[in-house]
C-alpha atoms as a PDB file:
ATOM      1  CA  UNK A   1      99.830 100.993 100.785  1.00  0.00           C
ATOM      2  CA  UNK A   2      97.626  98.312  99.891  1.00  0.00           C
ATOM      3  CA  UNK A   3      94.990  97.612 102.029  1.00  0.00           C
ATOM      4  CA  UNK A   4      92.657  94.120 102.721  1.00  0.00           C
ATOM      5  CA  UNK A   5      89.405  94.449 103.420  1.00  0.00           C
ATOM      6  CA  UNK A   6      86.505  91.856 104.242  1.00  0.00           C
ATOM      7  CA  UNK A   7      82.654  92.099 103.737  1.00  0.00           C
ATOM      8  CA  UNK A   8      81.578  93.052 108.043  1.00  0.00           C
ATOM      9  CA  UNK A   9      78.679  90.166 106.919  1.00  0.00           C
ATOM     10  CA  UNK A  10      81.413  87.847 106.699  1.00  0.00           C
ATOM     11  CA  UNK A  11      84.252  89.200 109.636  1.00  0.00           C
ATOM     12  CA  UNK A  12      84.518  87.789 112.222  1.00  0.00           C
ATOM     13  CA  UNK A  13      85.454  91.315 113.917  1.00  0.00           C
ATOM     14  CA  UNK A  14      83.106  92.889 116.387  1.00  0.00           C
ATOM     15  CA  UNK A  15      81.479  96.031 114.982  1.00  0.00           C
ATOM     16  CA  UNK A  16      83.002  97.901 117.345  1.00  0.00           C
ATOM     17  CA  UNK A  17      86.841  97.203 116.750  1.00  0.00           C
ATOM     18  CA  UNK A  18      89.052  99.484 113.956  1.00  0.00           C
ATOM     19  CA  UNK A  19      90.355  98.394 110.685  1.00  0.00           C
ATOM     20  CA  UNK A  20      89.729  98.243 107.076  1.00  0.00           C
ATOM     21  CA  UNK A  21      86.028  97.003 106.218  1.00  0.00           C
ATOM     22  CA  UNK A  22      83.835  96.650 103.577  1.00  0.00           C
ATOM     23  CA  UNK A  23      80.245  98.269 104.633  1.00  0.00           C
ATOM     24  CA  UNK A  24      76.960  99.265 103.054  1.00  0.00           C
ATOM     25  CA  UNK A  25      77.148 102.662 102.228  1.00  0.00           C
ATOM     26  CA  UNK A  26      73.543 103.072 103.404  1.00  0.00           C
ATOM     27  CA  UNK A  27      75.295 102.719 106.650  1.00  0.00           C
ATOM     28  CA  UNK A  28      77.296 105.690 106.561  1.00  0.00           C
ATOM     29  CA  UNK A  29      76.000 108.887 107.936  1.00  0.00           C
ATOM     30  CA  UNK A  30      77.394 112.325 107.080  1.00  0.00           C
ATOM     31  CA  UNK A  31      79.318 114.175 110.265  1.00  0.00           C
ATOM     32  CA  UNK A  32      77.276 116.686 111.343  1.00  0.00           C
ATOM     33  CA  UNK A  33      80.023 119.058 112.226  1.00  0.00           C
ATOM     34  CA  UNK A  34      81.283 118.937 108.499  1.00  0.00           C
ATOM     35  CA  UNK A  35      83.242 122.187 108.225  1.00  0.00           C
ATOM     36  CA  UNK A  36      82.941 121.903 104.186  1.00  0.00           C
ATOM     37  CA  UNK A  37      79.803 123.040 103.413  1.00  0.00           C
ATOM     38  CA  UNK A  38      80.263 123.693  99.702  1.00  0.00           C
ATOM     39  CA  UNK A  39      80.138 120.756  97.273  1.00  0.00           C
ATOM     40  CA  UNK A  40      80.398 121.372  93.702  1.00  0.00           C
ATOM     41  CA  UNK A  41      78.774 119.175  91.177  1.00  0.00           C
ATOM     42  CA  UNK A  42      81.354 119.801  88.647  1.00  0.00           C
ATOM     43  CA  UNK A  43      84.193 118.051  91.363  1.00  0.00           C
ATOM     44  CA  UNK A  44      81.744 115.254  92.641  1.00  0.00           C
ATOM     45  CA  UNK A  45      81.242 114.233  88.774  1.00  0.00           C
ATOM     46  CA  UNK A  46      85.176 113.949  88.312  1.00  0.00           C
ATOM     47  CA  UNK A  47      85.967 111.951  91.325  1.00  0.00           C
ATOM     48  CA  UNK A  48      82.938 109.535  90.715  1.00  0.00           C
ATOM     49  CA  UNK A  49      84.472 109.540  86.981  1.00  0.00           C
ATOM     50  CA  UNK A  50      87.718 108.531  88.886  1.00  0.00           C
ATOM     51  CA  UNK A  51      86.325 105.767  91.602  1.00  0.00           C
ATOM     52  CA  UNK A  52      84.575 104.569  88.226  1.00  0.00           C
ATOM     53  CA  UNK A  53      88.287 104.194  86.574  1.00  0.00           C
ATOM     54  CA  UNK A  54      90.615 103.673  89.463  1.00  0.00           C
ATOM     55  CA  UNK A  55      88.109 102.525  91.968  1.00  0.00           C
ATOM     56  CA  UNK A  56      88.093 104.033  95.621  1.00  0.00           C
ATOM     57  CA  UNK A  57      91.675 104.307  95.945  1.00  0.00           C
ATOM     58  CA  UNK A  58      91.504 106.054  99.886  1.00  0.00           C
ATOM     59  CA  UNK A  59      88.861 104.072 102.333  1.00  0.00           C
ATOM     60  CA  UNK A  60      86.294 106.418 103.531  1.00  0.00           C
ATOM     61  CA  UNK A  61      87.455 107.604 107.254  1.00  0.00           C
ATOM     62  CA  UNK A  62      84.147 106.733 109.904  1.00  0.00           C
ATOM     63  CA  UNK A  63      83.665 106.554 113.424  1.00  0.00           C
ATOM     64  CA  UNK A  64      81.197 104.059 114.815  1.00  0.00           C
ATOM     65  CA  UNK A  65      78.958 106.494 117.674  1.00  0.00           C
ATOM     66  CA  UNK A  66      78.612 104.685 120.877  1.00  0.00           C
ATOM     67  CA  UNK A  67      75.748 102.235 120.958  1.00  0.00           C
ATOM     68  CA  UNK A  68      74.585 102.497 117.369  1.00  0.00           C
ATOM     69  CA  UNK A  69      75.735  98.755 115.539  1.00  0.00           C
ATOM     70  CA  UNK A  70      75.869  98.836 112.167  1.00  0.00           C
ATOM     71  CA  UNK A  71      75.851 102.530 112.116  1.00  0.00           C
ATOM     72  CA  UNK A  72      79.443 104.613 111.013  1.00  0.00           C
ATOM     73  CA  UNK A  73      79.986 108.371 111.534  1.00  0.00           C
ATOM     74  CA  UNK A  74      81.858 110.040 108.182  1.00  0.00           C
ATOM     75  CA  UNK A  75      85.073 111.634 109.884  1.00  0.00           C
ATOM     76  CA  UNK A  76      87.086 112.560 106.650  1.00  0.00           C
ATOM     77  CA  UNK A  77      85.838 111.622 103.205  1.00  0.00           C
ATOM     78  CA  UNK A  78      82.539 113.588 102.110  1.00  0.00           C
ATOM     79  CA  UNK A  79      83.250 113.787  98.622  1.00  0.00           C
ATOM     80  CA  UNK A  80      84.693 110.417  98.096  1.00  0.00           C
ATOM     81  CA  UNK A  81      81.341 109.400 100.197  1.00  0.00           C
ATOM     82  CA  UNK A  82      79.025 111.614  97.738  1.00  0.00           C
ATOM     83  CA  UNK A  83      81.088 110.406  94.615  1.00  0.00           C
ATOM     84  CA  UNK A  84      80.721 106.711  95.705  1.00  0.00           C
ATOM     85  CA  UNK A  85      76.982 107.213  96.128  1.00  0.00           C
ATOM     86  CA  UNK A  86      76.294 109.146  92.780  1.00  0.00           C
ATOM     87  CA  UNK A  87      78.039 105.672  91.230  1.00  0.00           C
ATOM     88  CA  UNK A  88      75.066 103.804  92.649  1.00  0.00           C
ATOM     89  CA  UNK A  89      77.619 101.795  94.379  1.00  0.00           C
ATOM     90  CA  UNK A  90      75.846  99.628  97.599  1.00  0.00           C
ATOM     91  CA  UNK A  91      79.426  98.660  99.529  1.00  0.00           C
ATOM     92  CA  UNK A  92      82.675 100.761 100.172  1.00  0.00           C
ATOM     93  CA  UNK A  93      85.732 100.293 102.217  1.00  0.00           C
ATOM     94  CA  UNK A  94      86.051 102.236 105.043  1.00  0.00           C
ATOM     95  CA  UNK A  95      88.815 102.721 107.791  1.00  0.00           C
ATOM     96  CA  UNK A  96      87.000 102.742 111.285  1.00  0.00           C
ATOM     97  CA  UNK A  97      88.210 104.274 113.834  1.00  0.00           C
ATOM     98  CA  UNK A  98      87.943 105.268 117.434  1.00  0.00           C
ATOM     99  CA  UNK A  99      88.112 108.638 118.800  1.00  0.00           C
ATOM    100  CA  UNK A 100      88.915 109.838 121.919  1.00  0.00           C
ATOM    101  CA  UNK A 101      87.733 112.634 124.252  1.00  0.00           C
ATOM    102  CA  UNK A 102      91.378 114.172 123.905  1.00  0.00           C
ATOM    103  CA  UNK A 103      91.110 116.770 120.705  1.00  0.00           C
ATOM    104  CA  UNK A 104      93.368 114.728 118.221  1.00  0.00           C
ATOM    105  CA  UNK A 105      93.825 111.359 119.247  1.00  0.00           C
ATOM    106  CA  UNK A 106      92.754 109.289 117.128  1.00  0.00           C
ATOM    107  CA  UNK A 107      93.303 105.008 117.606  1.00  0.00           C
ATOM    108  CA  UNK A 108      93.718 103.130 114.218  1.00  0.00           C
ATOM    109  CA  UNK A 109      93.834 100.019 115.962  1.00  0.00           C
END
């Protein structure tokens, strides 16, 4: 599936609605409720190696927390996240999201 993406500088989309976006990966925090906990260098290396070659093939999956513009919550992603930012890279894509209080619903707009 190929995706289109636009810069969120230059969308006319309000931060708060879903789709596929460029953003500053500055902008990205971790999720706090990660349930990997164990990252190994050896596996970040090889998938930066592979965003280097193929470039970030899956957009990073975020959450934008209520009242907190600009801001995205990682929901699935943390390697490609730590891979992207071990390239130096300043922009990925991401797919934003909106979750609901119901556990697994998910709206991809």
């Amino acid at each position: 599936m190929d995706f289109k993406w636009e810069s969120k500088e230059k969308s006319e989309k309000k931060e708060s609605e879903t789709g596929v976006f460029k953003v500053k990966v500055d902008n990205i925090v971790p999720n706090p409720c990660q349930p990997r906990k164990c990252f190994t260098d050896e596996a970040i290396l090889r998938l930066s190696d592979s965003i280097r070659t193929h470039g970030l093939i899956q957009p990073l999956c975020v959450r934008q927390p209520e009242g907190s513009e600009g801001v995205y919550e990682l929901v699935a992603g943390e390697r490609r996240l730590r891979a992207v930012k071990r390239l130096g890279l300043s922009e990925a894509r991401i797919l934003s999201i909106r979750l609901f209080r119901y556990k697994g619903c998910a709206d991809m707009g």
